[in-house]
ModelCIF file with pLDDT and N, C-alpha, C, O atoms, coordinates in Angstrom:
data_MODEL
#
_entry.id   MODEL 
#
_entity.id                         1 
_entity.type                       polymer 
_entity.pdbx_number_of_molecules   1 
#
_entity_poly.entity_id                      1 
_entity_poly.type                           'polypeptide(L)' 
_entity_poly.nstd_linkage                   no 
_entity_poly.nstd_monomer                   no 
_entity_poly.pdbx_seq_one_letter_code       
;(UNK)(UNK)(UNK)(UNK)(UNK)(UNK)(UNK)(UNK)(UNK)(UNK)(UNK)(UNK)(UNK)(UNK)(UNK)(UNK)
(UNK)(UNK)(UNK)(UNK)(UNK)(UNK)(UNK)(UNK)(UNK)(UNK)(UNK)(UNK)(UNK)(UNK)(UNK)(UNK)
(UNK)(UNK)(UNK)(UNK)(UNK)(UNK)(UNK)
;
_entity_poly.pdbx_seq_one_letter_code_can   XXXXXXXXXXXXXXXXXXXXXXXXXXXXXXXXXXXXXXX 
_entity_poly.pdbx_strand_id                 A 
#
loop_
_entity_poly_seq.entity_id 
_entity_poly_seq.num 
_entity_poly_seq.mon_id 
_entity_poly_seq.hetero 
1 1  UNK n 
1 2  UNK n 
1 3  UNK n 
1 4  UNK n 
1 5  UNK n 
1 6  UNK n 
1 7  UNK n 
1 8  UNK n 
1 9  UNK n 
1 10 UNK n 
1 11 UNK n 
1 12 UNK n 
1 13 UNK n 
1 14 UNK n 
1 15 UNK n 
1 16 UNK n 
1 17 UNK n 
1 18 UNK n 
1 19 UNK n 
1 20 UNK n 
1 21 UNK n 
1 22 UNK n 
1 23 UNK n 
1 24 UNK n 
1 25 UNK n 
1 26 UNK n 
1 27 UNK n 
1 28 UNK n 
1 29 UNK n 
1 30 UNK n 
1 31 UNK n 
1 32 UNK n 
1 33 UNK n 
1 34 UNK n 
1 35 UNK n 
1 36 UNK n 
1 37 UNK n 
1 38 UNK n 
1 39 UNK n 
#
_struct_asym.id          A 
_struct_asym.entity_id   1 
#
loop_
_ma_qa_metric.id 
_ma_qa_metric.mode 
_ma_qa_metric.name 
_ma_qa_metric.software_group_id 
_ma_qa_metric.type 
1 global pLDDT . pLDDT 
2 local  pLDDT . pLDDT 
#
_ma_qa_metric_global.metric_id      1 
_ma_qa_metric_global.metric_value   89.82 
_ma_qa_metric_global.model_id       1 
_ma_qa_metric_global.ordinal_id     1 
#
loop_
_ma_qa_metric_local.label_asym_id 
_ma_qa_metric_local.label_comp_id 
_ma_qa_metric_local.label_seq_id 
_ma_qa_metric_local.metric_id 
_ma_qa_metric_local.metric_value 
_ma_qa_metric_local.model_id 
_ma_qa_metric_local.ordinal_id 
A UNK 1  2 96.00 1 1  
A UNK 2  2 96.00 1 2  
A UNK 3  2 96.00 1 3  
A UNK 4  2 96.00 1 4  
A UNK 5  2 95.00 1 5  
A UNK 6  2 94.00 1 6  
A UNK 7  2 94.00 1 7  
A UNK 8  2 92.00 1 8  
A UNK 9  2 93.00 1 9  
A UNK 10 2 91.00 1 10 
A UNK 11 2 90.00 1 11 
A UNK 12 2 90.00 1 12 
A UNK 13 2 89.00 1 13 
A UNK 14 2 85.00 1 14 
A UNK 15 2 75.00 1 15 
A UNK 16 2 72.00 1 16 
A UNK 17 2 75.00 1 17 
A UNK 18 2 78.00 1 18 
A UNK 19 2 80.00 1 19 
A UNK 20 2 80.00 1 20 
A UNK 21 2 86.00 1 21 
A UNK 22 2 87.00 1 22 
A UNK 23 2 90.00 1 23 
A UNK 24 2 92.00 1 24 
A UNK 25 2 91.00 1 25 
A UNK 26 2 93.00 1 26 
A UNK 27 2 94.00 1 27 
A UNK 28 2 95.00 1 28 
A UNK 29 2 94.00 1 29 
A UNK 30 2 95.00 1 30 
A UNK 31 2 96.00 1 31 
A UNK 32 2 95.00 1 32 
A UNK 33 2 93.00 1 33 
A UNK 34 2 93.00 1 34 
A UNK 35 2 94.00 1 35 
A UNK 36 2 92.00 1 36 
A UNK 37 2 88.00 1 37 
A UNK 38 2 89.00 1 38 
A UNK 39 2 89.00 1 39 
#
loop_
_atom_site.group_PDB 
_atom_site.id 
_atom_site.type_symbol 
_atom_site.label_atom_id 
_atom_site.label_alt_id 
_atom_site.label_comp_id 
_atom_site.label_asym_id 
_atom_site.label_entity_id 
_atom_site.label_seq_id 
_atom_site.pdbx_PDB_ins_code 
_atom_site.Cartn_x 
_atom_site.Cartn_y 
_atom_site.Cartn_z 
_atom_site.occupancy 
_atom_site.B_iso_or_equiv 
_atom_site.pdbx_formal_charge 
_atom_site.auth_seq_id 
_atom_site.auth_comp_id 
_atom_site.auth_asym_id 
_atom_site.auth_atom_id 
_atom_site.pdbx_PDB_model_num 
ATOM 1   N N  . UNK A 1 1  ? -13.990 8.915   7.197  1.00 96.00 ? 1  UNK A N  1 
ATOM 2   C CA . UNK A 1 1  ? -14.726 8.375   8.345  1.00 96.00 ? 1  UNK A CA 1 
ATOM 3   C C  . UNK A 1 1  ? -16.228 8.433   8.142  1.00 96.00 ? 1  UNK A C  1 
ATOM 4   O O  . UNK A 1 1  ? -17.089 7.615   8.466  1.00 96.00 ? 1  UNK A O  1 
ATOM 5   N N  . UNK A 1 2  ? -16.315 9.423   7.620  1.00 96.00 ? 2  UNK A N  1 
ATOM 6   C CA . UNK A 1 2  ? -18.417 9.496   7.392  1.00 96.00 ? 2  UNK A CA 1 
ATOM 7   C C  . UNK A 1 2  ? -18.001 8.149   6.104  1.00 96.00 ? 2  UNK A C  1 
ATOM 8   O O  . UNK A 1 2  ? -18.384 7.015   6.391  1.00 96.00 ? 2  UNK A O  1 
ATOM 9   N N  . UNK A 1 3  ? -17.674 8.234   5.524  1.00 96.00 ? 3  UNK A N  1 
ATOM 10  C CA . UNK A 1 3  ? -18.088 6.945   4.349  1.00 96.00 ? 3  UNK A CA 1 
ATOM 11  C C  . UNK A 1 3  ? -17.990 5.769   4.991  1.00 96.00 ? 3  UNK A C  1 
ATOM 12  O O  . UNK A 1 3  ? -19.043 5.154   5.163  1.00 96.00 ? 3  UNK A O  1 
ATOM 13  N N  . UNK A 1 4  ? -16.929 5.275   5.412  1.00 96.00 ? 4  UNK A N  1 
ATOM 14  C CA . UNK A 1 4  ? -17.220 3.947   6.462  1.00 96.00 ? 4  UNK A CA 1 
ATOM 15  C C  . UNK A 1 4  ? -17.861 3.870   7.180  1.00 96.00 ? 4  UNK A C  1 
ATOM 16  O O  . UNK A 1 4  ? -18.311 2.785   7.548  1.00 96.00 ? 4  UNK A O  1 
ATOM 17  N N  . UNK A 1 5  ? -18.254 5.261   7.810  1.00 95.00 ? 5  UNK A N  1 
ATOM 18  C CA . UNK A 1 5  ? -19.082 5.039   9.466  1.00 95.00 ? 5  UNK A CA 1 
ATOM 19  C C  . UNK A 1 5  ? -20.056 4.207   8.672  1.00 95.00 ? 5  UNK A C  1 
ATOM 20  O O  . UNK A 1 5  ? -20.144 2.980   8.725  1.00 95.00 ? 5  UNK A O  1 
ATOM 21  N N  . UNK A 1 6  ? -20.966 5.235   7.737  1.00 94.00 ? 6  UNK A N  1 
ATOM 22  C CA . UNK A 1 6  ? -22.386 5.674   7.249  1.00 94.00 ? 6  UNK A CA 1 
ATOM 23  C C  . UNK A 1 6  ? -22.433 3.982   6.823  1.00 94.00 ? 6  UNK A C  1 
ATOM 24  O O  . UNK A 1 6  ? -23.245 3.164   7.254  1.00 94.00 ? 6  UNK A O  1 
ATOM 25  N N  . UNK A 1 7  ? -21.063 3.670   5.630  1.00 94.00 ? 7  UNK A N  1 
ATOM 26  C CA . UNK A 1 7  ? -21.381 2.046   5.342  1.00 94.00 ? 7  UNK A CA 1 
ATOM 27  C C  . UNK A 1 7  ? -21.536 1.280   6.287  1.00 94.00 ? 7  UNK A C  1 
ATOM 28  O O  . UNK A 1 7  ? -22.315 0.333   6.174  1.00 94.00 ? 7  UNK A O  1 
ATOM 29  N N  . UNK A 1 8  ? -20.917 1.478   7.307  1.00 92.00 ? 8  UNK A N  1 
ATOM 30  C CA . UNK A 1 8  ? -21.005 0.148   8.737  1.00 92.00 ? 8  UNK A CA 1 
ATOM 31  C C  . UNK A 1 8  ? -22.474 0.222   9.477  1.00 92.00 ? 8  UNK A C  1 
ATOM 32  O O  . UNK A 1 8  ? -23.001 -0.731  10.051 1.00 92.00 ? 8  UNK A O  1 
ATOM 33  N N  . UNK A 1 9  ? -23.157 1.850   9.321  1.00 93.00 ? 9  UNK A N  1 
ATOM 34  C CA . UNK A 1 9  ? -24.647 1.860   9.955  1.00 93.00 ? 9  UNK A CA 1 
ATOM 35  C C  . UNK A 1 9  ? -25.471 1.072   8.590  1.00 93.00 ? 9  UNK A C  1 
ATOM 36  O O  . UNK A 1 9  ? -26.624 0.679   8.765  1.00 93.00 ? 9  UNK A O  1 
ATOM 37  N N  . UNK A 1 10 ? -25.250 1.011   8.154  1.00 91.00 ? 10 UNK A N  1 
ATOM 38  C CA . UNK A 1 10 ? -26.356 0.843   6.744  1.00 91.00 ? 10 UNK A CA 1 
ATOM 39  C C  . UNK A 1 10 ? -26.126 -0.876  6.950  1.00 91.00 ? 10 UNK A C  1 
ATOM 40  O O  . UNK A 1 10 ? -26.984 -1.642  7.388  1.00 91.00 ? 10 UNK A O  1 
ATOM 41  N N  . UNK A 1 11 ? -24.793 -1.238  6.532  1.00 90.00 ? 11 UNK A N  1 
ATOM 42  C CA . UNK A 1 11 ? -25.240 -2.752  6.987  1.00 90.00 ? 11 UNK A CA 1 
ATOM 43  C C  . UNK A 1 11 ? -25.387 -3.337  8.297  1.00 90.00 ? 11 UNK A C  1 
ATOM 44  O O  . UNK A 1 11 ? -25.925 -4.397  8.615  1.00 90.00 ? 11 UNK A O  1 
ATOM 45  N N  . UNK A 1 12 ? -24.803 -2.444  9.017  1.00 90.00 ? 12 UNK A N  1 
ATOM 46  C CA . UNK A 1 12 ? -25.488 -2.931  10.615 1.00 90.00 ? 12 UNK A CA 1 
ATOM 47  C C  . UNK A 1 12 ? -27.153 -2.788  10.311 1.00 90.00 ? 12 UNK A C  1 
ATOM 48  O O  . UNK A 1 12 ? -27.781 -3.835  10.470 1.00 90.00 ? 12 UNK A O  1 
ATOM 49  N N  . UNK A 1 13 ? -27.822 -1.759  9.946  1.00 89.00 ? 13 UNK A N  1 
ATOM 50  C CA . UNK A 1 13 ? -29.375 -1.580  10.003 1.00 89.00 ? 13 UNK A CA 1 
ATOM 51  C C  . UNK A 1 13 ? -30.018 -2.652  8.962  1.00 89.00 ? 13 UNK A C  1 
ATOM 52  O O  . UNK A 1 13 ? -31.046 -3.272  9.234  1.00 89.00 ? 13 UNK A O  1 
ATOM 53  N N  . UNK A 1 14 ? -29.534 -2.755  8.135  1.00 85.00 ? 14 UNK A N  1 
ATOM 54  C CA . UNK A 1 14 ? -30.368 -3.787  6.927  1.00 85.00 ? 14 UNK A CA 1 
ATOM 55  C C  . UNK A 1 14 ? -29.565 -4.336  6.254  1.00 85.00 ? 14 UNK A C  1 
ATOM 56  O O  . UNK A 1 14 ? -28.592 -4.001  5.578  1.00 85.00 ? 14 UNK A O  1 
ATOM 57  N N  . UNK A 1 15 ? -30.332 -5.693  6.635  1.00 75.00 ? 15 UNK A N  1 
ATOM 58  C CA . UNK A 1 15 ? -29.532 -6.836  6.178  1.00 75.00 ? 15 UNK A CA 1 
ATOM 59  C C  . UNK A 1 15 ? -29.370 -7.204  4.464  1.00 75.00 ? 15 UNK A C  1 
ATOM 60  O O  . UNK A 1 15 ? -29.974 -7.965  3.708  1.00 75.00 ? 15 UNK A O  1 
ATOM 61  N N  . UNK A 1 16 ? -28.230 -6.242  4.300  1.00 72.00 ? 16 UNK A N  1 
ATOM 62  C CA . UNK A 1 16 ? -28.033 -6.424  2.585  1.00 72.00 ? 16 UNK A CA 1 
ATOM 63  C C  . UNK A 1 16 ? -27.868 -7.473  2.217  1.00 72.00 ? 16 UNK A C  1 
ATOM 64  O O  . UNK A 1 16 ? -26.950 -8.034  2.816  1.00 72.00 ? 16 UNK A O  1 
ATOM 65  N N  . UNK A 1 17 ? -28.355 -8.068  1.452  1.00 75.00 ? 17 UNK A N  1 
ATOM 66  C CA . UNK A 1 17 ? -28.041 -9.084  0.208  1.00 75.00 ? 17 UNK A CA 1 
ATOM 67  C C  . UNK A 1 17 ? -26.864 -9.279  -0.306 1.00 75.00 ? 17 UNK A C  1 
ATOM 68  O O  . UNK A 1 17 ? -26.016 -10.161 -0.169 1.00 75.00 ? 17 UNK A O  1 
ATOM 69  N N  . UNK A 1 18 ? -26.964 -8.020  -1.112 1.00 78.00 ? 18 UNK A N  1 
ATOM 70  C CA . UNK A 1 18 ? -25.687 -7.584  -2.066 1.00 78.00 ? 18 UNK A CA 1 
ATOM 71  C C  . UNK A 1 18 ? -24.805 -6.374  -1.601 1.00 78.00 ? 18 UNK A C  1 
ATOM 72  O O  . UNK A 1 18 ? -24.664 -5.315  -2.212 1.00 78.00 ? 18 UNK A O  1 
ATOM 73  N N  . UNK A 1 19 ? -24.187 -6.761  -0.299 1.00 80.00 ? 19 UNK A N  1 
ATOM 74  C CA . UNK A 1 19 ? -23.149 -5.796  0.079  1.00 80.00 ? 19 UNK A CA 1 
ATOM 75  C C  . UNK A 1 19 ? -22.183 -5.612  -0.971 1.00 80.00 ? 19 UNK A C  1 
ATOM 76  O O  . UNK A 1 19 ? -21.626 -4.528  -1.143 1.00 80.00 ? 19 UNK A O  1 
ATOM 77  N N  . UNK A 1 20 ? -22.033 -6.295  -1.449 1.00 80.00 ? 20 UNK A N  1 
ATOM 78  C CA . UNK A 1 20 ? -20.641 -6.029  -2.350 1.00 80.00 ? 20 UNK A CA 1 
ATOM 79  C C  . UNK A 1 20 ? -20.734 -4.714  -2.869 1.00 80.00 ? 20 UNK A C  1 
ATOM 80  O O  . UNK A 1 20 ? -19.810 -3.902  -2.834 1.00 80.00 ? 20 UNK A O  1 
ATOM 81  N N  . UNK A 1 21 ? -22.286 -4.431  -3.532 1.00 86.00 ? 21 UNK A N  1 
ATOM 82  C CA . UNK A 1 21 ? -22.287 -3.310  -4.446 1.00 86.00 ? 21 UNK A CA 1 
ATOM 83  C C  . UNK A 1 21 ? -22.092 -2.117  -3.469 1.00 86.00 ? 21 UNK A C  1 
ATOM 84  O O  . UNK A 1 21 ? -21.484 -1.116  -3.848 1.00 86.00 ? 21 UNK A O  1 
ATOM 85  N N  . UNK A 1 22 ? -22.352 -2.168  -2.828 1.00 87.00 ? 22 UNK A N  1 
ATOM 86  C CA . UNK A 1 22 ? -22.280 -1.246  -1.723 1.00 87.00 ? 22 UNK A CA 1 
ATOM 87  C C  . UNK A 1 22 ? -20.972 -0.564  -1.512 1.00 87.00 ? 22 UNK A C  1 
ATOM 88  O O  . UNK A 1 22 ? -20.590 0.606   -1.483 1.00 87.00 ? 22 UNK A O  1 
ATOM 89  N N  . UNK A 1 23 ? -20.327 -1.966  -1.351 1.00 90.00 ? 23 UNK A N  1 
ATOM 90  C CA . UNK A 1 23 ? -18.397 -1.658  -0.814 1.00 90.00 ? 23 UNK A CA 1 
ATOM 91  C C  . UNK A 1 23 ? -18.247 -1.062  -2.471 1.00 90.00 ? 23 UNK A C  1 
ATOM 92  O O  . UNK A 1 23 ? -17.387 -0.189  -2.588 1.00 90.00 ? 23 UNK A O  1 
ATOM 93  N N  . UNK A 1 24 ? -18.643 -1.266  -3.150 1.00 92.00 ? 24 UNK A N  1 
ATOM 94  C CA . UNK A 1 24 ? -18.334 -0.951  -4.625 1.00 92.00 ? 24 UNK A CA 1 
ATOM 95  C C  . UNK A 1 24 ? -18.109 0.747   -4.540 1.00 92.00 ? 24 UNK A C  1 
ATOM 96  O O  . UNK A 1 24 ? -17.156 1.459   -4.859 1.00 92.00 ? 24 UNK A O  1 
ATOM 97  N N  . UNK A 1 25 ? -19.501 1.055   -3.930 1.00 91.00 ? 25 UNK A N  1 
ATOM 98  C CA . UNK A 1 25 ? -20.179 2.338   -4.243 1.00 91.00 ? 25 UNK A CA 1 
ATOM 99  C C  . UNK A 1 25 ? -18.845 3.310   -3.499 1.00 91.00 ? 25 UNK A C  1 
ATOM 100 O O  . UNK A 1 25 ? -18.252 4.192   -4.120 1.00 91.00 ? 25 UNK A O  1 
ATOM 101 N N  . UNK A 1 26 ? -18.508 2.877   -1.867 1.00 93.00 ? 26 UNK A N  1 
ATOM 102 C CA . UNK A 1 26 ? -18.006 3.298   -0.761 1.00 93.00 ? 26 UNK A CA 1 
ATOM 103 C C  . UNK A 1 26 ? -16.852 3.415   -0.974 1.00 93.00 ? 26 UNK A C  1 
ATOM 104 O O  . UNK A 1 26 ? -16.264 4.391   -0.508 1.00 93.00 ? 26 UNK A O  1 
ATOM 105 N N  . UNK A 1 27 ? -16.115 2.378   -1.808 1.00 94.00 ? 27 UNK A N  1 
ATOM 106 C CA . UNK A 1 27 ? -14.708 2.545   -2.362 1.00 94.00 ? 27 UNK A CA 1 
ATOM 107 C C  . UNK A 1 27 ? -14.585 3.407   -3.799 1.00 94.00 ? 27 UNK A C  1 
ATOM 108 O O  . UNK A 1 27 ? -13.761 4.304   -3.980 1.00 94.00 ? 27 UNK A O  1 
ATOM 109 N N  . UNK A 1 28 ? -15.146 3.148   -4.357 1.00 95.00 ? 28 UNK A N  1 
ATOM 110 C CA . UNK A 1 28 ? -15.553 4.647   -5.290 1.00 95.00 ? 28 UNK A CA 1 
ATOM 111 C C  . UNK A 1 28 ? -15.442 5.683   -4.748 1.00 95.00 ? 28 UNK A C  1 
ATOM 112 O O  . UNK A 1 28 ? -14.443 6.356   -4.999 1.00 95.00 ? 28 UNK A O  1 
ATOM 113 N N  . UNK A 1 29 ? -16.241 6.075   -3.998 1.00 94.00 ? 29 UNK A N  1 
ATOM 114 C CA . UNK A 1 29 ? -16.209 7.469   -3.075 1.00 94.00 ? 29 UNK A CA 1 
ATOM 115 C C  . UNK A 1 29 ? -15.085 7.865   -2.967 1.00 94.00 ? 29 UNK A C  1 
ATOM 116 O O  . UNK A 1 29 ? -14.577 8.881   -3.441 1.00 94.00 ? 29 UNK A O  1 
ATOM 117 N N  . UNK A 1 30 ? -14.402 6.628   -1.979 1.00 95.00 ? 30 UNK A N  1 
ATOM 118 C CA . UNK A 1 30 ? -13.207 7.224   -1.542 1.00 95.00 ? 30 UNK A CA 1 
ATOM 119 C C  . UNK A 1 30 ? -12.600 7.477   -2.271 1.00 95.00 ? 30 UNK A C  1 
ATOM 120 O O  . UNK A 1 30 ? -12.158 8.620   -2.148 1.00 95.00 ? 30 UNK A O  1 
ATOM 121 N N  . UNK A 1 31 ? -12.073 6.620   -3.637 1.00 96.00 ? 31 UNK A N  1 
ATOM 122 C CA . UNK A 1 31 ? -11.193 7.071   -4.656 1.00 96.00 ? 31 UNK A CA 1 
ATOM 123 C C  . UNK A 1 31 ? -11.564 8.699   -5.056 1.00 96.00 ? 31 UNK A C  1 
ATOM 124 O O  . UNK A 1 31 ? -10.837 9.366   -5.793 1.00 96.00 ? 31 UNK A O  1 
ATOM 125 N N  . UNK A 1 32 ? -12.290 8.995   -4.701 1.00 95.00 ? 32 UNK A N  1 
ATOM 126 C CA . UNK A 1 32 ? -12.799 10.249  -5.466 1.00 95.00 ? 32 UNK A CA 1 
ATOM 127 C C  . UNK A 1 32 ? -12.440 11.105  -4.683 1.00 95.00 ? 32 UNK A C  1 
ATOM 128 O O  . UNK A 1 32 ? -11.629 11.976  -4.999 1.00 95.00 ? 32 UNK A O  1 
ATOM 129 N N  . UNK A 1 33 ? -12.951 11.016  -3.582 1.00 93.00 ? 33 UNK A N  1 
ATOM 130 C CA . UNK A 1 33 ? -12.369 11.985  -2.287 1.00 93.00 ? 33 UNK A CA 1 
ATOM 131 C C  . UNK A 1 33 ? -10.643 11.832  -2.168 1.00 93.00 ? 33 UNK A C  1 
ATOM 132 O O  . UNK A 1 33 ? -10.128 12.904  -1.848 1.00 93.00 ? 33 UNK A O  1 
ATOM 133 N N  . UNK A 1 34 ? -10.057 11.160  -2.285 1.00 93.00 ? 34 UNK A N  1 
ATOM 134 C CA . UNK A 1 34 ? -8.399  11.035  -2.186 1.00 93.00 ? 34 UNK A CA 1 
ATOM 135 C C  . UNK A 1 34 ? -7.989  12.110  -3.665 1.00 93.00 ? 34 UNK A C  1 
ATOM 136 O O  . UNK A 1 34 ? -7.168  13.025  -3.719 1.00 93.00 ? 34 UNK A O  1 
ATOM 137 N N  . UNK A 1 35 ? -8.936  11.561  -4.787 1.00 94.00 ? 35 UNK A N  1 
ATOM 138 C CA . UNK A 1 35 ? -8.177  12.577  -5.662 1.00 94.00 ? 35 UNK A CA 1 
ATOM 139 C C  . UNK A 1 35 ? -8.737  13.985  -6.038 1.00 94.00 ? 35 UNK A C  1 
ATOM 140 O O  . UNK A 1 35 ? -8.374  14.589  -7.048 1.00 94.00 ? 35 UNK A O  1 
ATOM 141 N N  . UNK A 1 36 ? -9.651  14.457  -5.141 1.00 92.00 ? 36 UNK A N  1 
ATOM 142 C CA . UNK A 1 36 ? -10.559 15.507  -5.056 1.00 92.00 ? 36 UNK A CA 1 
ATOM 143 C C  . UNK A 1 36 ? -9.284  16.526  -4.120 1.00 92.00 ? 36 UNK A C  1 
ATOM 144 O O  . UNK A 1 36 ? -8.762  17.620  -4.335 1.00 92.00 ? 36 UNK A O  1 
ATOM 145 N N  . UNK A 1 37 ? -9.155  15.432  -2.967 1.00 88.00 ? 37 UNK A N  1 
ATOM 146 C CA . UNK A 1 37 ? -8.009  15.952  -2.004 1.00 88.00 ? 37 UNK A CA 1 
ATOM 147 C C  . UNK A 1 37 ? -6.871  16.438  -2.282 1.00 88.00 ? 37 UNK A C  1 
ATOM 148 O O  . UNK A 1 37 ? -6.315  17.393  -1.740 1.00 88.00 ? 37 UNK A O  1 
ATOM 149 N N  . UNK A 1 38 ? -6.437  15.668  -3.289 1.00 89.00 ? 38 UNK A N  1 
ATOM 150 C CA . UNK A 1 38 ? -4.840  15.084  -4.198 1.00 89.00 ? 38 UNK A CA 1 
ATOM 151 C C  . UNK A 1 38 ? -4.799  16.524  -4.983 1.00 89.00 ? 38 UNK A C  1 
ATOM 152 O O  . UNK A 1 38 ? -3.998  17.456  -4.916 1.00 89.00 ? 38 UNK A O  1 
ATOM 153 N N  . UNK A 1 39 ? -6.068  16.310  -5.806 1.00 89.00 ? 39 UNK A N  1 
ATOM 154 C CA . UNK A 1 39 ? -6.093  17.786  -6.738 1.00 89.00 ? 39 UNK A CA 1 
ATOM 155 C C  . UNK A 1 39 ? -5.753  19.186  -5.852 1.00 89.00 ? 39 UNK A C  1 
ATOM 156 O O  . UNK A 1 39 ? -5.744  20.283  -6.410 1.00 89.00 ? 39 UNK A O  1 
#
């Protein structure tokens, strides 16, 4: 929930260009956090 919130304030506040990289960054995370969890 903080990783989506934080992504949904960031492009609600400024109008990214290149969201994609963003969702890039945010879905990364999560993968990391699921197997951080997993571990």
């Amino acid at each position: 929930g903080i990783i989506w919130g934080t992504f949904t304030a960031i492009i609600v506040t400024f109008p990214v260009a290149k969201v994609a990289y963003l969702l890039i960054a945010c879905l990364i995370f999560q993968a990391l956090v699921i197997l951080w969890f997993y571990m």
